[in-house]
Protein backbone atom coordinates (compact mmCIF):
# COMPACT_ATOMS: atom_id res chain seq x y z
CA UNK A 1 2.53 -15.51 8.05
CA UNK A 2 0.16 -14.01 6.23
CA UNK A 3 -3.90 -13.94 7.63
CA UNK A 4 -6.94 -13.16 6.17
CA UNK A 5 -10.33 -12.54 7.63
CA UNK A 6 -13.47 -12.18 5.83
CA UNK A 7 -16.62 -10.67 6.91
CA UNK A 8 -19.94 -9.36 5.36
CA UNK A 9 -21.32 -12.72 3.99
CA UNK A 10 -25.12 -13.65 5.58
CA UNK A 11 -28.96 -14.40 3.85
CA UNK A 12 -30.47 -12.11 1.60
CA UNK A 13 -33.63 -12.40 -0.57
CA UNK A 14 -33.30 -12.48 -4.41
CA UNK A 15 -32.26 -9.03 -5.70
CA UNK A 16 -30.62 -7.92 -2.64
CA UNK A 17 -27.03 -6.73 -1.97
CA UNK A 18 -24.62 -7.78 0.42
CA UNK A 19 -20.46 -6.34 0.80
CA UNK A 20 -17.82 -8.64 1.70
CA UNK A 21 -14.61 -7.50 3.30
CA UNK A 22 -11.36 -9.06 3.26
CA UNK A 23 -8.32 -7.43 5.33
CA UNK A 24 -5.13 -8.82 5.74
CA UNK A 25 -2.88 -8.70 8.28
CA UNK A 26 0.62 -10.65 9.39
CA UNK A 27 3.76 -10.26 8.32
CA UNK A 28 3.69 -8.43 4.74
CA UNK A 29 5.76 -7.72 2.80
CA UNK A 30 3.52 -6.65 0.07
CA UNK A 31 0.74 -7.75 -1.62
CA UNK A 32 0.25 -8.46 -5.45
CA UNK A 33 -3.39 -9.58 -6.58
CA UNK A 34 -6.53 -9.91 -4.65
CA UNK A 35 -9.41 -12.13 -5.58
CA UNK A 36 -12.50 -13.56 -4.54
CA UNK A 37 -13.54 -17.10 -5.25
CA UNK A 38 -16.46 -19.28 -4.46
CA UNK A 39 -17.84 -22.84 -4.34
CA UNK A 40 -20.46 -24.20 -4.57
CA UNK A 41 -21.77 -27.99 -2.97
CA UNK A 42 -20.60 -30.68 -5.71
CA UNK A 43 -18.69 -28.02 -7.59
CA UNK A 44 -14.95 -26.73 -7.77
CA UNK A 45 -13.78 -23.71 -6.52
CA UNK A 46 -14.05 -20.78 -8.94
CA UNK A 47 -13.07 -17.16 -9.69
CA UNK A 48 -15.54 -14.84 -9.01
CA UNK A 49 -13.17 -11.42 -9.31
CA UNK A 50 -10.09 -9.87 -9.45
CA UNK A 51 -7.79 -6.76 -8.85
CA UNK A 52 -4.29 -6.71 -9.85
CA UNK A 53 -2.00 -4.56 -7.85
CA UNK A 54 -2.58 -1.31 -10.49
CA UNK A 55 -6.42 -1.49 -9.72
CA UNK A 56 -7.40 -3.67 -12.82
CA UNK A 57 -10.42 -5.35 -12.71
CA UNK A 58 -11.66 -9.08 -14.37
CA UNK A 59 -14.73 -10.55 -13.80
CA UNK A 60 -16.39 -13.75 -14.03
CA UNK A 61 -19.51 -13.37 -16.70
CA UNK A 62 -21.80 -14.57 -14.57
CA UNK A 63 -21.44 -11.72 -12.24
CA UNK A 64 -20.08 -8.55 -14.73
CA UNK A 65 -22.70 -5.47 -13.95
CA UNK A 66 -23.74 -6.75 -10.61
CA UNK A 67 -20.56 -7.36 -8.44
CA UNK A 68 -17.54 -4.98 -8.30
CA UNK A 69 -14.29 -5.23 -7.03
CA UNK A 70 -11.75 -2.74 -4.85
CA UNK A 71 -8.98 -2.22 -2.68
CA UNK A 72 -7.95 -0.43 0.09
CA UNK A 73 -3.81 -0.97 -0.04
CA UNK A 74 -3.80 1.56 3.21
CA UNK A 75 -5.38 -1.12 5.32
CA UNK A 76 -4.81 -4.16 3.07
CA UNK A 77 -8.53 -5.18 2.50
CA UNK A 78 -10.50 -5.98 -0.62
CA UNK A 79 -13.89 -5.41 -1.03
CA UNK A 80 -16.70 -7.60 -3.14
CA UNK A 81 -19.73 -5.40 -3.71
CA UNK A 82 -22.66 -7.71 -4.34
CA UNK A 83 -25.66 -6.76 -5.93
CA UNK A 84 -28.70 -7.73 -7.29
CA UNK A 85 -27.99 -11.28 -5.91
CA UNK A 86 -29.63 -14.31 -7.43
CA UNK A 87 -30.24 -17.38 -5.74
CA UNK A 88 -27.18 -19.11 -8.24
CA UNK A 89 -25.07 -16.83 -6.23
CA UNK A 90 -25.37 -18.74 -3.34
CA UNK A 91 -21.65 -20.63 -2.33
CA UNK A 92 -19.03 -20.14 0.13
CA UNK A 93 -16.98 -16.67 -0.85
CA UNK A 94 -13.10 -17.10 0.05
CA UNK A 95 -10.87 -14.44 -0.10
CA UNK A 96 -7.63 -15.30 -2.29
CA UNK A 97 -4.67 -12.77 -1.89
CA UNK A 98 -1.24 -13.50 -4.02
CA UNK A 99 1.21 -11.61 -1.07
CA UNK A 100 5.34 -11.64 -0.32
CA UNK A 101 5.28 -12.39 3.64
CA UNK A 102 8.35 -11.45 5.37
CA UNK A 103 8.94 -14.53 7.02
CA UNK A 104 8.62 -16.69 4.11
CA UNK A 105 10.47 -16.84 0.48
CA UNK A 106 8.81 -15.82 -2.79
CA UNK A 107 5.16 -15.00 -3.53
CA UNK A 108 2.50 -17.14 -2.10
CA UNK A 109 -1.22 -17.48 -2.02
CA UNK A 110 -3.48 -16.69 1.33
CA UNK A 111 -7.32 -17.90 1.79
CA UNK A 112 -9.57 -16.45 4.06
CA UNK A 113 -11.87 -18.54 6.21
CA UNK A 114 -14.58 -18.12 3.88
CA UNK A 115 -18.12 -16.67 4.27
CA UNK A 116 -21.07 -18.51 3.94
CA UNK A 117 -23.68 -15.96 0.90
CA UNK A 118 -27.31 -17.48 0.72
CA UNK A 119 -29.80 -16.01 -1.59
CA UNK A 120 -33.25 -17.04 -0.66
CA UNK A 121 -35.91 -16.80 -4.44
């Protein structure tokens, strides 16, 4: 009901920056939270950021003072500013987005496709 599709993810070198984009689009009713996540080979998935609804923020530590997170509610997307990458950064990026679809009951949670973020050393 509810679809999610990332873009901005690619190869960078070591102290680069990259922006990842997630817009929604479907049948929404509204959306709540936004988040990005990523995982790593061998590793489970984990959270990398978050915006509530009012535009608060959380962070993992491993990223606070290089990545930030926003919103655009007028076109549904969140953005994941990425900078001063580090090769540890490397993982798969999914989108995560806690939305009431109109065609479905209660709150549920959307993925994107995911977007594959390489940082080279």
């Amino acid at each position: 009901q509810v679809q999610l599709v990332e873009s901005g993810g690619g190869l960078v070198q070591a102290g680069g920056s990259l922006r990842l984009s997630c817009a929604a689009s479907g049948s929404i009713f509204s959306i709540n939270a936004m988040a990005w996540y990523r995982q790593v080979t061998g590793k489970q998935r984990e959270s990398v950021a978050v915006i509530t609804s009012d535009g608060r923020t959380m962070y993992a530590d491993s990223v606070k003072g290089r990545f930030t997170i926003s919103r655009d509610n007028a076109k549904n997307t969140v953005i994941l500013q990425m900078n001063n990458l580090k090769p540890e950064d490397t993982a798969v990026y999914y989108c995560n987005v806690v939305a009431t679809s109109t065609m479905a009951a209660g709150t549920r949670y959307y993925w994107g496709q995911g977007t594959q973020v390489t940082v080279s050393s």
